[in-house]
PDB file of N, CA and C in Angstrom:
ATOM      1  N   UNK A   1       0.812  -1.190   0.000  1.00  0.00           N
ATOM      2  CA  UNK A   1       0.000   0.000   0.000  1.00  0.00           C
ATOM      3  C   UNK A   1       0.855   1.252   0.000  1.00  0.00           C
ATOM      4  N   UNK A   2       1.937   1.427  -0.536  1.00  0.00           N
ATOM      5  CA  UNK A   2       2.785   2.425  -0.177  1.00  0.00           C
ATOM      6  C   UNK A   2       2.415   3.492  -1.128  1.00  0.00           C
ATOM      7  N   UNK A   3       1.606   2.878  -2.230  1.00  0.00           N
ATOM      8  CA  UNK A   3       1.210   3.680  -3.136  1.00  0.00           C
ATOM      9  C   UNK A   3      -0.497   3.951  -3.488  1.00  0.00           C
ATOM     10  N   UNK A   4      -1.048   5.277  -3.737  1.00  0.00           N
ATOM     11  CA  UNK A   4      -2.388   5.543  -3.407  1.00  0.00           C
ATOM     12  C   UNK A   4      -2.165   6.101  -4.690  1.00  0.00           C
ATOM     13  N   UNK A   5      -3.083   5.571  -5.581  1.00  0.00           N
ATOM     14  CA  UNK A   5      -3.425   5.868  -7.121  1.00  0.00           C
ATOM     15  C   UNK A   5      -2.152   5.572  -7.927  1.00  0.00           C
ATOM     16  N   UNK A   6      -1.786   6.550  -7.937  1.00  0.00           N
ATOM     17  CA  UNK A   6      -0.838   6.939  -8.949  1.00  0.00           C
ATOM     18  C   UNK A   6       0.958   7.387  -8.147  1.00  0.00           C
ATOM     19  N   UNK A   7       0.443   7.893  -6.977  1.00  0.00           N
ATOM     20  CA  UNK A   7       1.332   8.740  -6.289  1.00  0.00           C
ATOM     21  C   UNK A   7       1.860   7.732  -4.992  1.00  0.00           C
ATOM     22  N   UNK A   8       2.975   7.958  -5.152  1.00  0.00           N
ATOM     23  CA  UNK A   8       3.834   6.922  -4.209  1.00  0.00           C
ATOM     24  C   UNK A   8       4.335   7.675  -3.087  1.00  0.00           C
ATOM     25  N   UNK A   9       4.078   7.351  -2.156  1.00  0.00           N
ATOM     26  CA  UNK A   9       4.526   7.531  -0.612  1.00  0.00           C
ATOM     27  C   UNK A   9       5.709   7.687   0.216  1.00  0.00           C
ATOM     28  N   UNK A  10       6.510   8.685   0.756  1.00  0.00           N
ATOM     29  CA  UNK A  10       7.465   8.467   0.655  1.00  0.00           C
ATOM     30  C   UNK A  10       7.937   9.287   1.988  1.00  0.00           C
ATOM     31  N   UNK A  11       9.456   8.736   2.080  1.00  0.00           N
ATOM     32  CA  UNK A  11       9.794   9.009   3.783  1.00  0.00           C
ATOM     33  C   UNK A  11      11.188  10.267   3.474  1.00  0.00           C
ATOM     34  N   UNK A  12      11.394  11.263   3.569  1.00  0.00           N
ATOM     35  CA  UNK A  12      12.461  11.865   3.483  1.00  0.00           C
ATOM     36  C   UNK A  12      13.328  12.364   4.824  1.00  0.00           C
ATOM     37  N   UNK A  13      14.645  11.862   4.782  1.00  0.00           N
ATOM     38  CA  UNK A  13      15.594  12.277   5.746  1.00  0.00           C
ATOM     39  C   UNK A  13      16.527  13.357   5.370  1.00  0.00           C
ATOM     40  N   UNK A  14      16.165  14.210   6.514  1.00  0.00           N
ATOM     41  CA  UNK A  14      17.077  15.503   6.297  1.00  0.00           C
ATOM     42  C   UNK A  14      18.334  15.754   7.650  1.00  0.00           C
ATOM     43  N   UNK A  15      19.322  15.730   7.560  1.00  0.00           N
ATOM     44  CA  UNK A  15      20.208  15.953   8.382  1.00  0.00           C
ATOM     45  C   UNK A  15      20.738  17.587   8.713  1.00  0.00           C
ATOM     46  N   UNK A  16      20.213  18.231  10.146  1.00  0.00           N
ATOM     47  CA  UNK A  16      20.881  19.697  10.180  1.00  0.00           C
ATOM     48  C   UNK A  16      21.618  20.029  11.152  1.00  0.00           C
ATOM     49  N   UNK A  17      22.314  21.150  11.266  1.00  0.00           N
ATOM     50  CA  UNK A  17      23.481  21.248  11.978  1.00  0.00           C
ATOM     51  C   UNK A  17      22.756  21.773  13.536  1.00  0.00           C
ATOM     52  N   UNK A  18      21.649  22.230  13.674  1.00  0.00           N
ATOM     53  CA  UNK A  18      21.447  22.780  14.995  1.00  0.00           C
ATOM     54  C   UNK A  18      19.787  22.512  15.221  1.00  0.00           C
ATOM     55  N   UNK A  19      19.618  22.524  15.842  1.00  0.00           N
ATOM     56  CA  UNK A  19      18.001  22.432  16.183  1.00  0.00           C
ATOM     57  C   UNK A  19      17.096  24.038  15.485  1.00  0.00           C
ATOM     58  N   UNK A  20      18.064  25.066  15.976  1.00  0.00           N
ATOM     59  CA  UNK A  20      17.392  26.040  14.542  1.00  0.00           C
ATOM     60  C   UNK A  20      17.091  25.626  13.461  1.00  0.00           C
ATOM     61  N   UNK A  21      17.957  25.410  12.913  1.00  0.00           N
ATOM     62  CA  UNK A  21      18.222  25.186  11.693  1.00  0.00           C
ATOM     63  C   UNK A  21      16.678  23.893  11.083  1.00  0.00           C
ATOM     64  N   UNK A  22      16.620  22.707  11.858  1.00  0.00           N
ATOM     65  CA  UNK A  22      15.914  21.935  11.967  1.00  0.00           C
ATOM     66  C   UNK A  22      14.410  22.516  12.239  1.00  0.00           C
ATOM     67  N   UNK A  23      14.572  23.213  12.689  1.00  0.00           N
ATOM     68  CA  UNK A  23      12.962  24.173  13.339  1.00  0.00           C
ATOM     69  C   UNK A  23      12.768  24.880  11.595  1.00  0.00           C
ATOM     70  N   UNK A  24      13.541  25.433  11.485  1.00  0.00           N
ATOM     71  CA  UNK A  24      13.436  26.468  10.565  1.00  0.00           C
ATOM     72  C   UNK A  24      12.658  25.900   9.158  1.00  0.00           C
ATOM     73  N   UNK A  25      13.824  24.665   9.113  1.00  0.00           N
ATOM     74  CA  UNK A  25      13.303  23.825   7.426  1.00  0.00           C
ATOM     75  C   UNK A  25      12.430  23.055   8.055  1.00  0.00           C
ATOM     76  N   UNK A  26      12.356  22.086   9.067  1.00  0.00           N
ATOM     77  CA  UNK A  26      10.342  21.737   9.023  1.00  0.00           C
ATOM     78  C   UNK A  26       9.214  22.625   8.958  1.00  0.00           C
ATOM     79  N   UNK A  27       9.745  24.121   9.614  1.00  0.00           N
ATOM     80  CA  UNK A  27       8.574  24.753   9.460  1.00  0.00           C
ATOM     81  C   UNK A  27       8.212  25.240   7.941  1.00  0.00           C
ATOM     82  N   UNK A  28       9.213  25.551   7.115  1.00  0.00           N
ATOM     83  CA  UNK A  28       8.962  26.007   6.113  1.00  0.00           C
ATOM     84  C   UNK A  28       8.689  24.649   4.869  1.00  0.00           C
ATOM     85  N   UNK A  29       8.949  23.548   5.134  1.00  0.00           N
ATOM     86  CA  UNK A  29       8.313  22.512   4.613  1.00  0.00           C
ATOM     87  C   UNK A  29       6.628  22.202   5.361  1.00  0.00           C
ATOM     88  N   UNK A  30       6.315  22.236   6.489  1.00  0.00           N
ATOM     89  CA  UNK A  30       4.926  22.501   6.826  1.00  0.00           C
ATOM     90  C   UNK A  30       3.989  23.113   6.281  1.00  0.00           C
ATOM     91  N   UNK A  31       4.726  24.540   6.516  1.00  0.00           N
ATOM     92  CA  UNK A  31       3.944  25.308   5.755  1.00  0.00           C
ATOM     93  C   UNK A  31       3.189  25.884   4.476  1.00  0.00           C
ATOM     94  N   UNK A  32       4.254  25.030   3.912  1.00  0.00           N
ATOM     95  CA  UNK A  32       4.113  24.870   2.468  1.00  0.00           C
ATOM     96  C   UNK A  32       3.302  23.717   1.683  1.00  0.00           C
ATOM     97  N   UNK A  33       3.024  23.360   3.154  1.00  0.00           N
ATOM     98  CA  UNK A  33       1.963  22.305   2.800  1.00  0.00           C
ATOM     99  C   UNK A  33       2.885  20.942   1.914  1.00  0.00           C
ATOM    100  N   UNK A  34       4.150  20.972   1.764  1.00  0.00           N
ATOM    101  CA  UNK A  34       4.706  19.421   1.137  1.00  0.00           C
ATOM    102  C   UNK A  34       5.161  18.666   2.155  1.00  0.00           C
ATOM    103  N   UNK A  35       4.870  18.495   2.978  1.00  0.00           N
ATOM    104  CA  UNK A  35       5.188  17.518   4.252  1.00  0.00           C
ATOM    105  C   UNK A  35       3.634  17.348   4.677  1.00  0.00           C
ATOM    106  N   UNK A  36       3.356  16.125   5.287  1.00  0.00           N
ATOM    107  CA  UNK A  36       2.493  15.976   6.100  1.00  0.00           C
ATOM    108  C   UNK A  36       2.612  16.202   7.661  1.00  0.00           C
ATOM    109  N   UNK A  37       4.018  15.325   7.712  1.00  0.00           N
ATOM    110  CA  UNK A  37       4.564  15.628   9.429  1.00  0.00           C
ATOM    111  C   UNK A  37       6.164  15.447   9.426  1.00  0.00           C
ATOM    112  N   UNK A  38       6.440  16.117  10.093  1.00  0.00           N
ATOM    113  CA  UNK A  38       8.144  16.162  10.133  1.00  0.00           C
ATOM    114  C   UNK A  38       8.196  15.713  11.859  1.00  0.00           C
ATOM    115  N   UNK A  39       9.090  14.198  12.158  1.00  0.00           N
ATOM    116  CA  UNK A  39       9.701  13.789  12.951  1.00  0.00           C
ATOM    117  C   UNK A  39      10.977  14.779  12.965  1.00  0.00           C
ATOM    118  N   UNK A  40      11.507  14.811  14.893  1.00  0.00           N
ATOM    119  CA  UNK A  40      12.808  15.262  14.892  1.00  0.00           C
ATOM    120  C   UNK A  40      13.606  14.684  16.006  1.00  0.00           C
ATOM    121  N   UNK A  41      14.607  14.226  15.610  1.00  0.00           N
ATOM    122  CA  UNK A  41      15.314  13.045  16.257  1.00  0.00           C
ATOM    123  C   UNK A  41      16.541  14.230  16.490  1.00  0.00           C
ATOM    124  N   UNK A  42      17.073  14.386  17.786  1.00  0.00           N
ATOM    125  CA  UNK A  42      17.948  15.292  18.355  1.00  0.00           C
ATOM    126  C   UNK A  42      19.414  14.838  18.522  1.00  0.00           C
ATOM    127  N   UNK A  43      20.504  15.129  18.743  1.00  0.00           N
ATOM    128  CA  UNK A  43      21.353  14.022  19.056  1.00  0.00           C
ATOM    129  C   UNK A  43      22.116  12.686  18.616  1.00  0.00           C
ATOM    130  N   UNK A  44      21.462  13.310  17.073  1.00  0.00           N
ATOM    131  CA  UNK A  44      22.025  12.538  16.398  1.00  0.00           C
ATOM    132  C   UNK A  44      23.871  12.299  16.083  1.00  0.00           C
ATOM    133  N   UNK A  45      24.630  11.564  16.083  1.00  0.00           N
ATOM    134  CA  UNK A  45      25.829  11.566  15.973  1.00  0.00           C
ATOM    135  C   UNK A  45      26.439  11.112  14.789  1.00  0.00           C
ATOM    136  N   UNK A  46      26.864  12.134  13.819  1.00  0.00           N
ATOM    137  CA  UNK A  46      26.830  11.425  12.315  1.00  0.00           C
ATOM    138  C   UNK A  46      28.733  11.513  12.315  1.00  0.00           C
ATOM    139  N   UNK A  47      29.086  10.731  11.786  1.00  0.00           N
ATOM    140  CA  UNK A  47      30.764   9.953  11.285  1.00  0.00           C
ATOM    141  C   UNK A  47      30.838  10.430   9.400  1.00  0.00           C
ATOM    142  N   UNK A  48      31.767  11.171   9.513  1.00  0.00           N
ATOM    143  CA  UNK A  48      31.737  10.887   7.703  1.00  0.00           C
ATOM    144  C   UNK A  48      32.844  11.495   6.943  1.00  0.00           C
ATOM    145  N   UNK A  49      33.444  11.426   6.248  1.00  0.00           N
ATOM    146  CA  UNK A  49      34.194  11.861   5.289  1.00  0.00           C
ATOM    147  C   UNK A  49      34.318  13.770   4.959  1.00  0.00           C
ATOM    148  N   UNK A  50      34.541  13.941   4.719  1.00  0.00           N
ATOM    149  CA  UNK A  50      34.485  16.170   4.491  1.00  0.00           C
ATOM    150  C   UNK A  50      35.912  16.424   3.877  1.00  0.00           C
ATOM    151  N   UNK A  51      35.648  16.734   2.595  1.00  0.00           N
ATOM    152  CA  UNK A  51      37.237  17.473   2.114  1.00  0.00           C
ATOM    153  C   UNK A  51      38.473  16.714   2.452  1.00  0.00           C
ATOM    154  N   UNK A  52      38.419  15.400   2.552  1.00  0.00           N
ATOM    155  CA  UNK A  52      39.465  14.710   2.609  1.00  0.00           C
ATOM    156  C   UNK A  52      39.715  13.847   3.386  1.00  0.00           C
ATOM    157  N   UNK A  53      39.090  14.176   4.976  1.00  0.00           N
ATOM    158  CA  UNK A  53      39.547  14.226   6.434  1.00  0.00           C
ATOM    159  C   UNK A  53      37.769  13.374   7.074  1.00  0.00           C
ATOM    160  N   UNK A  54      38.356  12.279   7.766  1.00  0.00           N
ATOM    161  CA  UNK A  54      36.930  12.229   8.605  1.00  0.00           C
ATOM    162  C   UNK A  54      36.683  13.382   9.243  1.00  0.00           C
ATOM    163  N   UNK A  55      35.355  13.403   9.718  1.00  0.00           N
ATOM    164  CA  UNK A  55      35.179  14.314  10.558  1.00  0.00           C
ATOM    165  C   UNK A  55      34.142  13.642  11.307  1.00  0.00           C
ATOM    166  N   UNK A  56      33.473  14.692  12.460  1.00  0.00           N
ATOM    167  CA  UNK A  56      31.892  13.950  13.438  1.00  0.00           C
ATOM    168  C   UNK A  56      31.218  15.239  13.670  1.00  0.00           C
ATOM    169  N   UNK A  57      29.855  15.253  13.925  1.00  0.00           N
ATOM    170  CA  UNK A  57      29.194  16.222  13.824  1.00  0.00           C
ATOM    171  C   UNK A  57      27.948  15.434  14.956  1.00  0.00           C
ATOM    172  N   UNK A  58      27.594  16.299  15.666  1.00  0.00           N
ATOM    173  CA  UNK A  58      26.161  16.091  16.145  1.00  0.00           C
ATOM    174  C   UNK A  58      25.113  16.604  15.447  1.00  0.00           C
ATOM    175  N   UNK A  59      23.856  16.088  14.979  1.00  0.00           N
ATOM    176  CA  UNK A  59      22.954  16.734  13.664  1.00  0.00           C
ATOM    177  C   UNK A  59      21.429  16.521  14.717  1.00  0.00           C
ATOM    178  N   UNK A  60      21.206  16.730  14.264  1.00  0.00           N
ATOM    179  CA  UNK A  60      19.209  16.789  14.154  1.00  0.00           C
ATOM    180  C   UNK A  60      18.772  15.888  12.964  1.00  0.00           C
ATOM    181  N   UNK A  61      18.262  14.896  13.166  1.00  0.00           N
ATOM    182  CA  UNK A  61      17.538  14.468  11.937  1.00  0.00           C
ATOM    183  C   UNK A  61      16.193  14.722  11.674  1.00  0.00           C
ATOM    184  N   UNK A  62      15.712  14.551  10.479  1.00  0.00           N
ATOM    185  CA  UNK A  62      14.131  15.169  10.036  1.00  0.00           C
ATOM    186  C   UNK A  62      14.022  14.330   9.588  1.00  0.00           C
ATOM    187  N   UNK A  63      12.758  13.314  10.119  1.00  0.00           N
ATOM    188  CA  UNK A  63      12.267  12.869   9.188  1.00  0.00           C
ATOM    189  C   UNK A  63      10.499  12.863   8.773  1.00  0.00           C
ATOM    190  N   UNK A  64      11.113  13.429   7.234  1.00  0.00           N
ATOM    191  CA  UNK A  64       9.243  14.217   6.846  1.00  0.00           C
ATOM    192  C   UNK A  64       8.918  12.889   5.721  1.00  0.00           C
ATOM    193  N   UNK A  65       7.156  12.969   5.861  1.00  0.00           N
ATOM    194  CA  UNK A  65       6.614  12.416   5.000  1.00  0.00           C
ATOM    195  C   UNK A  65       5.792  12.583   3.828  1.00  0.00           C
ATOM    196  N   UNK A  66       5.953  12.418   2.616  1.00  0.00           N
ATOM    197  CA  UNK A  66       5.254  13.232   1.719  1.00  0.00           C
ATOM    198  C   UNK A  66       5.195  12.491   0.713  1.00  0.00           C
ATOM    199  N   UNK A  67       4.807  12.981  -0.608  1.00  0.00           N
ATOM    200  CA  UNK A  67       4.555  11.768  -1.845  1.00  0.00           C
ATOM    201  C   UNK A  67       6.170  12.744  -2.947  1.00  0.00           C
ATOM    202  N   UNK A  68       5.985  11.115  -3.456  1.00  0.00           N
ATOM    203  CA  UNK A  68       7.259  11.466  -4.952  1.00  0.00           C
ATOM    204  C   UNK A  68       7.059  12.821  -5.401  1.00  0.00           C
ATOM    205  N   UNK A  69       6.105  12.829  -5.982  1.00  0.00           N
ATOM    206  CA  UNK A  69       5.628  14.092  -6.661  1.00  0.00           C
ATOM    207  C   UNK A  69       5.760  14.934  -6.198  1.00  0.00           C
ATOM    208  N   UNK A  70       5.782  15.645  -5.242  1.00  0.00           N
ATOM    209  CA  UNK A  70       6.205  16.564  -4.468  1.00  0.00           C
ATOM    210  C   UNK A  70       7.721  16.871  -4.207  1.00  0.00           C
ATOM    211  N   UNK A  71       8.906  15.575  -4.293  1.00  0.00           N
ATOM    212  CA  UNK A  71       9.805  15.832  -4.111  1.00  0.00           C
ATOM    213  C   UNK A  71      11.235  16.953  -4.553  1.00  0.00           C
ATOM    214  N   UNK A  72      10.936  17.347  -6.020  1.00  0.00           N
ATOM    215  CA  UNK A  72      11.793  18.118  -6.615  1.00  0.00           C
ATOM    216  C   UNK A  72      11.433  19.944  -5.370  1.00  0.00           C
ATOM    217  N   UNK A  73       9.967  20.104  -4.946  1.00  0.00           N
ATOM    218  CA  UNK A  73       9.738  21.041  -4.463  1.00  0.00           C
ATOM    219  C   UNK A  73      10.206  20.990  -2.790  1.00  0.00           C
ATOM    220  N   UNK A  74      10.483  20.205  -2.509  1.00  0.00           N
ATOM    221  CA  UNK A  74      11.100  19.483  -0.872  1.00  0.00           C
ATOM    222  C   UNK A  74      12.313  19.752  -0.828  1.00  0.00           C
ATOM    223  N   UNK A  75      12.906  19.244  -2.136  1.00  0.00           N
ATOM    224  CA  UNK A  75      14.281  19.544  -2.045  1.00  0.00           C
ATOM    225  C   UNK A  75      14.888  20.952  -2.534  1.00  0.00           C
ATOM    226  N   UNK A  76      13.980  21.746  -3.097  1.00  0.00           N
ATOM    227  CA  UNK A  76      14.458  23.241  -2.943  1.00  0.00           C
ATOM    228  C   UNK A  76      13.669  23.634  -2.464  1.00  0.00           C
ATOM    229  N   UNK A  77      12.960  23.370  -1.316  1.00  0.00           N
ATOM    230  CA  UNK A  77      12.850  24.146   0.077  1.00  0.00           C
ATOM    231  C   UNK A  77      13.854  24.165   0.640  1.00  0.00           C
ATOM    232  N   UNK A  78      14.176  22.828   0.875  1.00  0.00           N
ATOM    233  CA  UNK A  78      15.142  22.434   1.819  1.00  0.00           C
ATOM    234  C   UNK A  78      16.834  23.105   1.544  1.00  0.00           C
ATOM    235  N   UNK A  79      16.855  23.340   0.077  1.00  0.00           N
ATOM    236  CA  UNK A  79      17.728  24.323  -0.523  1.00  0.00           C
ATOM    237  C   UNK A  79      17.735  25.902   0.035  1.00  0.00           C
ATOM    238  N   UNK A  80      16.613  26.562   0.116  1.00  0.00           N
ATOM    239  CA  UNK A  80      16.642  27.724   0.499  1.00  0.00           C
ATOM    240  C   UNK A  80      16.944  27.851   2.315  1.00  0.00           C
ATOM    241  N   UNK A  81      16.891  26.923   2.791  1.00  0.00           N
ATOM    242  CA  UNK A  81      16.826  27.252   4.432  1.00  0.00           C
ATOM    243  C   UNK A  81      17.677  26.637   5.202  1.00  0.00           C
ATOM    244  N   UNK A  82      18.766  25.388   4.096  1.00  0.00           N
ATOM    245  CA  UNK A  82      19.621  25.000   4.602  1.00  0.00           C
ATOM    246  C   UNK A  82      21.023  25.951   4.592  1.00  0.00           C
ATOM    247  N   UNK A  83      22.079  25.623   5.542  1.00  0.00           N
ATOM    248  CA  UNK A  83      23.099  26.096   5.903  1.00  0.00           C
ATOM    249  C   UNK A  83      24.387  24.830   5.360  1.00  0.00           C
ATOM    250  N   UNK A  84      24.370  23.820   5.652  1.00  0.00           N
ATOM    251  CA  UNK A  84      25.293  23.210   4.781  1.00  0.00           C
ATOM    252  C   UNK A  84      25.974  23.506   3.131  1.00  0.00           C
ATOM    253  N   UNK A  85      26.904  23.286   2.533  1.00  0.00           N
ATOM    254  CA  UNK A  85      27.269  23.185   1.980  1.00  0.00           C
ATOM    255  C   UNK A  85      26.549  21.970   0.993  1.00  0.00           C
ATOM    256  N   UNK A  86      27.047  20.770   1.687  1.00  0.00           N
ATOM    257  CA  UNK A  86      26.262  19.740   0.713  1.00  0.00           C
ATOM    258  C   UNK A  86      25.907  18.842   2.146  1.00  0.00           C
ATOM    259  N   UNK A  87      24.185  18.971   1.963  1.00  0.00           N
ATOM    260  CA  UNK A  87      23.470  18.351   3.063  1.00  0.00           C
ATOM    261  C   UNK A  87      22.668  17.243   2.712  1.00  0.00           C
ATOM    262  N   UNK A  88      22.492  16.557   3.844  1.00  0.00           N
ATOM    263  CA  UNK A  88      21.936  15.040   3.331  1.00  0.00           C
ATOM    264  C   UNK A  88      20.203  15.533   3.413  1.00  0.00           C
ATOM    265  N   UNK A  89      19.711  14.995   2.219  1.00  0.00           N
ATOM    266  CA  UNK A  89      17.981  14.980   1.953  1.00  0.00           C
ATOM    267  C   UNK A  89      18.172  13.940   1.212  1.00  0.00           C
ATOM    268  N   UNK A  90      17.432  12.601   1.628  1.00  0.00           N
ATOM    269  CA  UNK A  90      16.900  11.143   0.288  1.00  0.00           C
ATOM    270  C   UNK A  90      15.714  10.838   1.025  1.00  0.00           C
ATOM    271  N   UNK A  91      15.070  10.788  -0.328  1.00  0.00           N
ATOM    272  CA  UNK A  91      14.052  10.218  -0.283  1.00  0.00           C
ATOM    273  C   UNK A  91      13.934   8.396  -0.311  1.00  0.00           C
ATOM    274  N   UNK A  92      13.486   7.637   0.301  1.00  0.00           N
ATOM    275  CA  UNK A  92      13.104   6.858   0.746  1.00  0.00           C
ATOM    276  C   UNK A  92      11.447   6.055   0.296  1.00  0.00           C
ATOM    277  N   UNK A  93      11.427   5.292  -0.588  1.00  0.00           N
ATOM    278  CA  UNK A  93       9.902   4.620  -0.856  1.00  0.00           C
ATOM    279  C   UNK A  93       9.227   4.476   0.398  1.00  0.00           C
ATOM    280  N   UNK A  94       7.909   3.952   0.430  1.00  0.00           N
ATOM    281  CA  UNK A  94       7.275   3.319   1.755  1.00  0.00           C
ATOM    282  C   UNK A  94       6.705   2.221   1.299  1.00  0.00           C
ATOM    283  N   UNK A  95       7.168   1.538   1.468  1.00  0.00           N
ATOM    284  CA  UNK A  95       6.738  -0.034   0.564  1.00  0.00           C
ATOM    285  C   UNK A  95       5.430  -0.335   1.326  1.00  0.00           C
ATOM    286  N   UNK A  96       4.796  -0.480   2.504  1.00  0.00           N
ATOM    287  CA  UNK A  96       4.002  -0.732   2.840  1.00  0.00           C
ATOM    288  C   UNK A  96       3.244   0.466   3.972  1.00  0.00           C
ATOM    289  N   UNK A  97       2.388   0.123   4.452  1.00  0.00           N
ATOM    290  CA  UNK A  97       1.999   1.366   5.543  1.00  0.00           C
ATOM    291  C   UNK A  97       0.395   1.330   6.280  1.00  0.00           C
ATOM    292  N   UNK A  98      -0.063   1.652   7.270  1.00  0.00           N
ATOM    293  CA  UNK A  98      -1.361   1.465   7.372  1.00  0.00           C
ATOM    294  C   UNK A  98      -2.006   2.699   6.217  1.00  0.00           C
ATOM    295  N   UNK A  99      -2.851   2.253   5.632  1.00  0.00           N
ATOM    296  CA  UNK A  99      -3.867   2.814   4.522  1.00  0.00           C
ATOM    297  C   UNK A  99      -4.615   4.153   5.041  1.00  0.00           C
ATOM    298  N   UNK A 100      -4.944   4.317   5.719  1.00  0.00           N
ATOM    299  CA  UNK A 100      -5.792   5.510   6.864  1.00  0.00           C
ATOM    300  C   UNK A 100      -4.537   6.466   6.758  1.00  0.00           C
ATOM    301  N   UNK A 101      -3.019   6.157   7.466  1.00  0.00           N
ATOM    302  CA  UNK A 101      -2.206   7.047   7.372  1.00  0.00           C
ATOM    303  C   UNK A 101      -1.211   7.583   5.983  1.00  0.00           C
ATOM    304  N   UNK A 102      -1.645   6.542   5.041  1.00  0.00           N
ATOM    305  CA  UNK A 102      -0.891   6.846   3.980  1.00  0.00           C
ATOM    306  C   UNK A 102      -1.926   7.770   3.278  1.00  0.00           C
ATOM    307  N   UNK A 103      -3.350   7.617   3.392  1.00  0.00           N
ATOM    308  CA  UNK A 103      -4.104   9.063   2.909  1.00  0.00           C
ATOM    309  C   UNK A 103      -4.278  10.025   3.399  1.00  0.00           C
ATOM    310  N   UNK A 104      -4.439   9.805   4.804  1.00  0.00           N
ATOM    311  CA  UNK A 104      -3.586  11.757   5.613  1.00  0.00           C
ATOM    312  C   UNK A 104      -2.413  12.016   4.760  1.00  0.00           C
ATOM    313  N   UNK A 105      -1.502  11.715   4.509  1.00  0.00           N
ATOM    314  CA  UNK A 105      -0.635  12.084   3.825  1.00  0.00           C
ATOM    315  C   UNK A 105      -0.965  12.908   2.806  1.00  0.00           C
ATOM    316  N   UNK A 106      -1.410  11.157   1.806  1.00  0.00           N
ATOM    317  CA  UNK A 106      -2.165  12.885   0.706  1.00  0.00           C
ATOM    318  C   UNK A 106      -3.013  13.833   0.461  1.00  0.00           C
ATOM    319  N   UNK A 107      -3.800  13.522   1.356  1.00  0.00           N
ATOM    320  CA  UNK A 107      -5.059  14.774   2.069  1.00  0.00           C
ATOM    321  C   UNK A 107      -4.086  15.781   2.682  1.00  0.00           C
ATOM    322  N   UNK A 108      -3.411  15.548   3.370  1.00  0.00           N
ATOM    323  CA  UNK A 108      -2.872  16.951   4.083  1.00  0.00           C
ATOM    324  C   UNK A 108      -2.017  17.536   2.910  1.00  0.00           C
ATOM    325  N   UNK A 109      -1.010  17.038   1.789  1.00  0.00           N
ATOM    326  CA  UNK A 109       0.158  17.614   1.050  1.00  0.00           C
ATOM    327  C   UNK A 109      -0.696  17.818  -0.551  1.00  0.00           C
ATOM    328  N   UNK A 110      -0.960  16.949  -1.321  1.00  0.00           N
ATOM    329  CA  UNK A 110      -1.308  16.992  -2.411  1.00  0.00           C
ATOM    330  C   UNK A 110      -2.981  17.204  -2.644  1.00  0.00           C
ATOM    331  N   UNK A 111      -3.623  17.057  -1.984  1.00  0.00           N
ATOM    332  CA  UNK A 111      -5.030  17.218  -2.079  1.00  0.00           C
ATOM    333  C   UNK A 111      -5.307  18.260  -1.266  1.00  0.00           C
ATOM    334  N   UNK A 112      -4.126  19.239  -0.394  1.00  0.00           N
ATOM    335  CA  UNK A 112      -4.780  20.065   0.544  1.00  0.00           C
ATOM    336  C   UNK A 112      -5.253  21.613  -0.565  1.00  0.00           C
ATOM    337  N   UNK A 113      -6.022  22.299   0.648  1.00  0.00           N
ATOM    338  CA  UNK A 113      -6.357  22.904  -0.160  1.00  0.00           C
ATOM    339  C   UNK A 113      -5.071  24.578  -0.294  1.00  0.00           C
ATOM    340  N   UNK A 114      -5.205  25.295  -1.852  1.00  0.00           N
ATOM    341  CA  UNK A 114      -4.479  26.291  -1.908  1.00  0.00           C
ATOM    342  C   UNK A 114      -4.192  27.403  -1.013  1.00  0.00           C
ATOM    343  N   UNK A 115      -3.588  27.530   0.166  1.00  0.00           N
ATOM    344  CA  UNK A 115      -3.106  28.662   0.837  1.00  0.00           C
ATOM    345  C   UNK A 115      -3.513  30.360  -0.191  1.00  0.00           C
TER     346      UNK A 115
END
C-alpha cells in the first residue's frame, strides 16, 4: 500500500546542523503544505568523510513524510533554508503502511487545499 493511485509515498531524511536550523526547514516545509509531518530526532551523531579528512558532527535528523511528486519542491525548500554546503535529503519509498495514514498524507500535502 505504499502507493495511493498513482502517487507513491514516501519518507524523506534531512540531516541539520542545529536544532534552529531543523525548526526552521520543518517549518517552512509545513507550511508549504509538502510535508504531512516532520519527525525530529535530536542528538544525532553522524561519522563521515568532508574534504578529505573524517570528521563527526552532532545533527538533528528530520524525518518528513510526503509523496514522490512533491519531491523536486522538498528539495528546494530544503535548498533555500539549509546552511550546509552539501546536506543530506533522500528520499526513501514506503513499501508498505497502514492505509488511513498513507491518505492523511495525501489529504494533508497533495489534495490540501491552496493557501
Amino acid at each position: 500500500m505504499g502507493s495511493i493511485g498513482t502517487t507513491e509515498a514516501i519518507v524523506v531524511l534531512i540531516t541539520c546542523g542545529s536544532g534552529d536550523e531543523a525548526s526552521t526547514v520543518a517549518g517552512a516545509l509545513l507550511e508549504r503544505r509538502l510535508v504531512a509531518c516532520v519527525n525530529r530526532v535530536t542528538g544525532v551523531q553522524s561519522e563521515f568523510w568532508w574534504k578529505g579528512a573524517r570528521d563527526r558532527a552532532e545533527e538533528v535528523l528530520l524525518i518528513a513524510k510526503t509523496h514522490r511528486e512533491l519531491w523536486p519542491r522538498v528539495l528546494a525548500c530544503v535548498w533555500e533554508h539549509h546552511t550546509y554546503q552539501v546536506f543530506e535529503a533522500i528520499a526513501l519509498p514506503i513499501i508498505e503502511g497502514n492505509p488511513d495514514y498513507l491518505e492523511w498524507i495525501r489529504e494533508t500535502t497533495i489534495d490540501a487545499p491552496s493557501s
